[in-house]
C-alpha atoms as a PDB file:
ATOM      1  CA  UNK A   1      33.078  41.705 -60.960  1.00  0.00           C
ATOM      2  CA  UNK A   2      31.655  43.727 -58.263  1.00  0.00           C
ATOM      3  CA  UNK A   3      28.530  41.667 -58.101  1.00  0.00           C
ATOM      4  CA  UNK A   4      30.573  38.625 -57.774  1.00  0.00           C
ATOM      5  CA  UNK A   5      32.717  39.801 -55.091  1.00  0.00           C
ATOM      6  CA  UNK A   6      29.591  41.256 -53.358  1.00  0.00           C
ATOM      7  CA  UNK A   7      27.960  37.841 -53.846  1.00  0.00           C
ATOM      8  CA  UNK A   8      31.139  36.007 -52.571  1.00  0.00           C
ATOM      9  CA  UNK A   9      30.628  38.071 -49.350  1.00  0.00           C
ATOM     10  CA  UNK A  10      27.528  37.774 -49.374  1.00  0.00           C
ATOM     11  CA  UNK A  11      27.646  33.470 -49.132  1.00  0.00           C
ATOM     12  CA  UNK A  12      30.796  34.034 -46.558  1.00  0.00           C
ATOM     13  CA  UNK A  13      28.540  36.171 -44.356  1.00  0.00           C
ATOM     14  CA  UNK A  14      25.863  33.923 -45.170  1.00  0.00           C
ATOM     15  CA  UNK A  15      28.112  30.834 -43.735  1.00  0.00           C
ATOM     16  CA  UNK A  16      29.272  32.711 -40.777  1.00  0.00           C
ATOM     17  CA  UNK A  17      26.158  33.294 -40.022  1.00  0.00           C
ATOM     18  CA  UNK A  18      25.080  29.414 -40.188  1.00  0.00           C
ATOM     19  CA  UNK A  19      27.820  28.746 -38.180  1.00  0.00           C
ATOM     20  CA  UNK A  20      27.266  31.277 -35.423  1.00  0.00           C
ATOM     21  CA  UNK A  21      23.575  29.923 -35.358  1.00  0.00           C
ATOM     22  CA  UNK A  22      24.794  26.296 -35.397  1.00  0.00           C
ATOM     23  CA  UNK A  23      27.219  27.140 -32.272  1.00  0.00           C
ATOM     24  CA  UNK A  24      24.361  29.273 -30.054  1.00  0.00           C
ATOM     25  CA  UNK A  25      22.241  26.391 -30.821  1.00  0.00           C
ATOM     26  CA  UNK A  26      24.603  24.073 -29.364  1.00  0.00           C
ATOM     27  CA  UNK A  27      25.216  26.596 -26.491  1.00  0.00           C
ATOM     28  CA  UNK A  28      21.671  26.459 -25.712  1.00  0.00           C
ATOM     29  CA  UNK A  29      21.160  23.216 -25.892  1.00  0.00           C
ATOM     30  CA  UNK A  30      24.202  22.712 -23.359  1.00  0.00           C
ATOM     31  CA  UNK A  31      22.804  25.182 -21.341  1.00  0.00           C
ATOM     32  CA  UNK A  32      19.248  23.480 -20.770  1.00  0.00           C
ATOM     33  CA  UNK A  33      20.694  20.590 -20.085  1.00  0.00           C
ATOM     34  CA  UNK A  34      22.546  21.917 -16.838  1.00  0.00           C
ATOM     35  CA  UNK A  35      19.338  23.208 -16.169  1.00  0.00           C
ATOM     36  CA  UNK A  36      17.512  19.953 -15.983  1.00  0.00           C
ATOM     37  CA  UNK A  37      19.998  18.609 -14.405  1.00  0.00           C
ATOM     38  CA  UNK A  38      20.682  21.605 -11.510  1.00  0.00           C
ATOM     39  CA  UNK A  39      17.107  21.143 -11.235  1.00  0.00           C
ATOM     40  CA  UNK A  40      17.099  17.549 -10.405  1.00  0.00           C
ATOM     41  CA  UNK A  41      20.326  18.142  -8.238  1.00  0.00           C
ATOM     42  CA  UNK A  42      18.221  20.689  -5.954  1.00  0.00           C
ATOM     43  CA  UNK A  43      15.140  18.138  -5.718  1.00  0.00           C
ATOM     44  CA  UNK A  44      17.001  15.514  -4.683  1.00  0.00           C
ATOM     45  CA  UNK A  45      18.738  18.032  -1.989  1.00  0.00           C
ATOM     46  CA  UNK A  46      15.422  19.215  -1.464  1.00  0.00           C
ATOM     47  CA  UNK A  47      14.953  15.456  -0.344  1.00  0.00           C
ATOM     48  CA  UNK A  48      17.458  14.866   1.746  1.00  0.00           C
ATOM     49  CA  UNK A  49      16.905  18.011   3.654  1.00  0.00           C
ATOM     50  CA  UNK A  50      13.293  17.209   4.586  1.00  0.00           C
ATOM     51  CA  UNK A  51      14.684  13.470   5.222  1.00  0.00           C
ATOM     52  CA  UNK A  52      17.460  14.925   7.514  1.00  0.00           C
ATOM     53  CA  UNK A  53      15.561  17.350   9.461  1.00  0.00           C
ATOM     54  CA  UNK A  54      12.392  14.285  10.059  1.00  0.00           C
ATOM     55  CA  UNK A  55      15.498  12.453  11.272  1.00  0.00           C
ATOM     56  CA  UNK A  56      16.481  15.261  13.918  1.00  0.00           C
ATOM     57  CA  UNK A  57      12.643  15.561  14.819  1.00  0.00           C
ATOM     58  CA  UNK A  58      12.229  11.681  15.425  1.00  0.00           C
ATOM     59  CA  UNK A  59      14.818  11.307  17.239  1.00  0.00           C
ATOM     60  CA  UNK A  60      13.968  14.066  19.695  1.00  0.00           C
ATOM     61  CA  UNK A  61      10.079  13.416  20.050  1.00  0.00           C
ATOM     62  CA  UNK A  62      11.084   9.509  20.394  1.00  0.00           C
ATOM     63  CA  UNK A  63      12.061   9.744  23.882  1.00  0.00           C
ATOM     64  CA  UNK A  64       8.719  11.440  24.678  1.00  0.00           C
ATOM     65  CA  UNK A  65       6.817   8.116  23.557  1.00  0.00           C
ATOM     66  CA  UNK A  66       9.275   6.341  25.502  1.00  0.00           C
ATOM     67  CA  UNK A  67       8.052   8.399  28.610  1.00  0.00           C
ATOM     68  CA  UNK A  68       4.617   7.678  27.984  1.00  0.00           C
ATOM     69  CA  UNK A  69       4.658   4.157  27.514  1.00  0.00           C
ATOM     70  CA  UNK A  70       6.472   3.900  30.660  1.00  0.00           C
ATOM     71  CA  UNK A  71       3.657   6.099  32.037  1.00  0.00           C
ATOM     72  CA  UNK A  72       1.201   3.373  30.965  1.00  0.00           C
ATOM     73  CA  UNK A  73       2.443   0.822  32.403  1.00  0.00           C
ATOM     74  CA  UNK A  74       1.829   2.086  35.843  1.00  0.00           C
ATOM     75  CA  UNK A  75      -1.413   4.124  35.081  1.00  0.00           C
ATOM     76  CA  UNK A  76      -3.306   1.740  32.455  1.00  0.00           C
ATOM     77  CA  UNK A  77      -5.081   4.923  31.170  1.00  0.00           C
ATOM     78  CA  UNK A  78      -7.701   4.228  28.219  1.00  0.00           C
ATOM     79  CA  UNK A  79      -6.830   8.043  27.344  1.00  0.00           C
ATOM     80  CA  UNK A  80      -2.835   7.961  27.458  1.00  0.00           C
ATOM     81  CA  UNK A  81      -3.419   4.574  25.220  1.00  0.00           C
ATOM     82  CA  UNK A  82      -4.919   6.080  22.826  1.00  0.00           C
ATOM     83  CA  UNK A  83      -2.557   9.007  22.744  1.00  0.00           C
ATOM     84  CA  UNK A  84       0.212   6.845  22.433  1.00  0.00           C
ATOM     85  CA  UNK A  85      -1.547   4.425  19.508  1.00  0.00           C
ATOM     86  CA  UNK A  86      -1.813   7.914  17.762  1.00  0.00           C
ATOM     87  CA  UNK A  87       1.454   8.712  18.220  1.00  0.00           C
ATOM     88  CA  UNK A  88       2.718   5.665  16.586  1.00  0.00           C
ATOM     89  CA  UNK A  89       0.191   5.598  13.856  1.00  0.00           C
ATOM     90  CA  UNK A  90       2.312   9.175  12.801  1.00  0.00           C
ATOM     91  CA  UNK A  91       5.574   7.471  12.992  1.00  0.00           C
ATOM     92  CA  UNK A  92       4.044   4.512  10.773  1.00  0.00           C
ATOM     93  CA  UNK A  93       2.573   7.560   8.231  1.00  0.00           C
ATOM     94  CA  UNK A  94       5.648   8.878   8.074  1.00  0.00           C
ATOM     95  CA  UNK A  95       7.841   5.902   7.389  1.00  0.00           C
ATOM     96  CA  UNK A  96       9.064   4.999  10.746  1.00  0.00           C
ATOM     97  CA  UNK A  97       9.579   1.177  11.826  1.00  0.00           C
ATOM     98  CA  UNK A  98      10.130   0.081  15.837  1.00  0.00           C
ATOM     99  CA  UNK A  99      13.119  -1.980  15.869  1.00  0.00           C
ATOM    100  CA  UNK A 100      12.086  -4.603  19.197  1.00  0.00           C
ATOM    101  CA  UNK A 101      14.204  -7.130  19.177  1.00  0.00           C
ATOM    102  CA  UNK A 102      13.400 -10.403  21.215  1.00  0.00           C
ATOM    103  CA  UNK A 103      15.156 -12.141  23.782  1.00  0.00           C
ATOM    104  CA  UNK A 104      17.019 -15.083  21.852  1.00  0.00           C
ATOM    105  CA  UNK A 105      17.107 -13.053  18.684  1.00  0.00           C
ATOM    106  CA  UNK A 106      20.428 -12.966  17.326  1.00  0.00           C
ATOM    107  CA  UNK A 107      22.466  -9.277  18.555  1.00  0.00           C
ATOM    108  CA  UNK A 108      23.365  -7.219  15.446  1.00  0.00           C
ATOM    109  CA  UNK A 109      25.526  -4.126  15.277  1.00  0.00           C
ATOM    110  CA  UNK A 110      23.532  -2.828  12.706  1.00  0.00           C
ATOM    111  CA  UNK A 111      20.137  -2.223  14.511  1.00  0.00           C
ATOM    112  CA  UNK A 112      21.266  -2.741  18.219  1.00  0.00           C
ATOM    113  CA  UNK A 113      23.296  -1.500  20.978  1.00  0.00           C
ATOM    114  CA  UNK A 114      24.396  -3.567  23.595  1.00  0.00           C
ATOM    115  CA  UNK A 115      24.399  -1.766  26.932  1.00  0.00           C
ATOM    116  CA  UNK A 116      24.943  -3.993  29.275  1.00  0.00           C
ATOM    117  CA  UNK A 117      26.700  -7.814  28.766  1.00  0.00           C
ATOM    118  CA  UNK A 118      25.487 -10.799  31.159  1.00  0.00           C
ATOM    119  CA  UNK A 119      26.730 -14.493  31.632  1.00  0.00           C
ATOM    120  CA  UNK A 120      25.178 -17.307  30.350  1.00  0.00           C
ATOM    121  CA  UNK A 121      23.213 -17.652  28.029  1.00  0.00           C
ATOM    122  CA  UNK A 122      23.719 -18.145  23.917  1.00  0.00           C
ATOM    123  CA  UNK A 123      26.821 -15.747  23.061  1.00  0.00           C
ATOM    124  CA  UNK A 124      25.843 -12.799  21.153  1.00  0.00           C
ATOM    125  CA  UNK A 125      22.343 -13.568  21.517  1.00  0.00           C
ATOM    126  CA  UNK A 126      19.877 -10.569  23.225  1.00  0.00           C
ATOM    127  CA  UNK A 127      19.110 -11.488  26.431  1.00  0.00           C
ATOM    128  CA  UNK A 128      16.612  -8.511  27.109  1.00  0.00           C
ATOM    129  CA  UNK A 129      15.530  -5.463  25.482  1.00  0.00           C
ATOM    130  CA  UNK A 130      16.222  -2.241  27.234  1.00  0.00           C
ATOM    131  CA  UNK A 131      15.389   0.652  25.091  1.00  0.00           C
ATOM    132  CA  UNK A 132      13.155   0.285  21.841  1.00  0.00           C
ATOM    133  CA  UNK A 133      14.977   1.385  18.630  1.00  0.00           C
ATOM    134  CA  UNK A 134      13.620   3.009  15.633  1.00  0.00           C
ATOM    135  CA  UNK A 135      14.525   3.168  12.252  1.00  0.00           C
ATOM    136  CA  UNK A 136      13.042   4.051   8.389  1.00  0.00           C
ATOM    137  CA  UNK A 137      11.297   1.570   7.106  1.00  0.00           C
ATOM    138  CA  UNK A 138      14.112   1.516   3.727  1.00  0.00           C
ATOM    139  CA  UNK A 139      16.737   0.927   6.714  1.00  0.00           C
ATOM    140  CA  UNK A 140      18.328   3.891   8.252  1.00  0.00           C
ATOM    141  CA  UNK A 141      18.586   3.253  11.882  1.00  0.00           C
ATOM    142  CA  UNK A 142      17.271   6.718  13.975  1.00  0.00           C
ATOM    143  CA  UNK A 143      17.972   5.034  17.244  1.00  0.00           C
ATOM    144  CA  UNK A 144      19.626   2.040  17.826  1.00  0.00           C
ATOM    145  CA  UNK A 145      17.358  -0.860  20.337  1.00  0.00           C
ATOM    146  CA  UNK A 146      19.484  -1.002  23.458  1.00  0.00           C
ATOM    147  CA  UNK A 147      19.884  -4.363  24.528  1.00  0.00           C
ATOM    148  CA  UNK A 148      21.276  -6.592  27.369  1.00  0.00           C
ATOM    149  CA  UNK A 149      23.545  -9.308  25.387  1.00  0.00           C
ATOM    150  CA  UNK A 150      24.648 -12.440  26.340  1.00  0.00           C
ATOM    151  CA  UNK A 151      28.584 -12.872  26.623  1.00  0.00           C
ATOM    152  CA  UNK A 152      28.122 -16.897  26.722  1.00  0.00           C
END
């Protein structure tokens, strides 16, 4: 009788046992899961970060093209040319499109800003471009292309 009651233990134990394995397992396999996936999470942080901070650097180092194209204009330096054909050769590297609208091209909210409205002319069509604009090449506008706009 012993033996039986000792074996009867024996299988309960036995089945706790299988159960308390059966439940760590699922623990652990819960458990790497939020790890691939808090992994994932951070890299595509990680992303968005570097993304963000290019954006902050472009937009502050943009002007400084601006000021040396408008340098070359008046000086016509072979030098400051090739400076500047560097410069955008980087911003082309690193994903970065010139938004340079056209006089005539239709005005859109979305890639331009209109700083200055002028009679005449096809309504809501750019009349000239003031400032160049910039954007990522998926679509994120950096800076906006300041334009002159026609009113009509």
């Amino acid at each position: 009788m012993r033996s039986q009651r000792t074996q009867k233990e024996q299988k309960a134990q036995k089945n706790a046992m299988q159960e308390e394995v059966l439940i760590l397992r699922n623990q652990l396999v819960r458990t790497l899961a939020d790890y691939d996936n808090l992994r994932k999470r951070v890299g595509i942080e990680r992303e968005g970060w570097i993304k963000f901070s290019t954006e902050r650097f472009i937009a502050k180092i943009v002007p400084v093209l601006d000021a040396l194209e408008s340098a070359q204009v008046h000086l016509k330096d072979s030098g400051l040319a090739i400076v500047i054909s560097e410069f955008r050769k980087v911003l082309d590297e690193e994903g970065i499109a010139e938004i340079k609208p056209q006089s005539g091209d239709q005005f859109s909210h979305d890639e331009h800003e209109a700083v200055e409205s002028l009679k005449g002319g096809e309504r809501d069509h750019i009349a000239e471009l003031v400032l160049t604009g910039w954007r990522y090449k998926e679509g994120k506008v950096i800076r906006h292309a300041k334009v002159k706009v026609y009113l009509g």
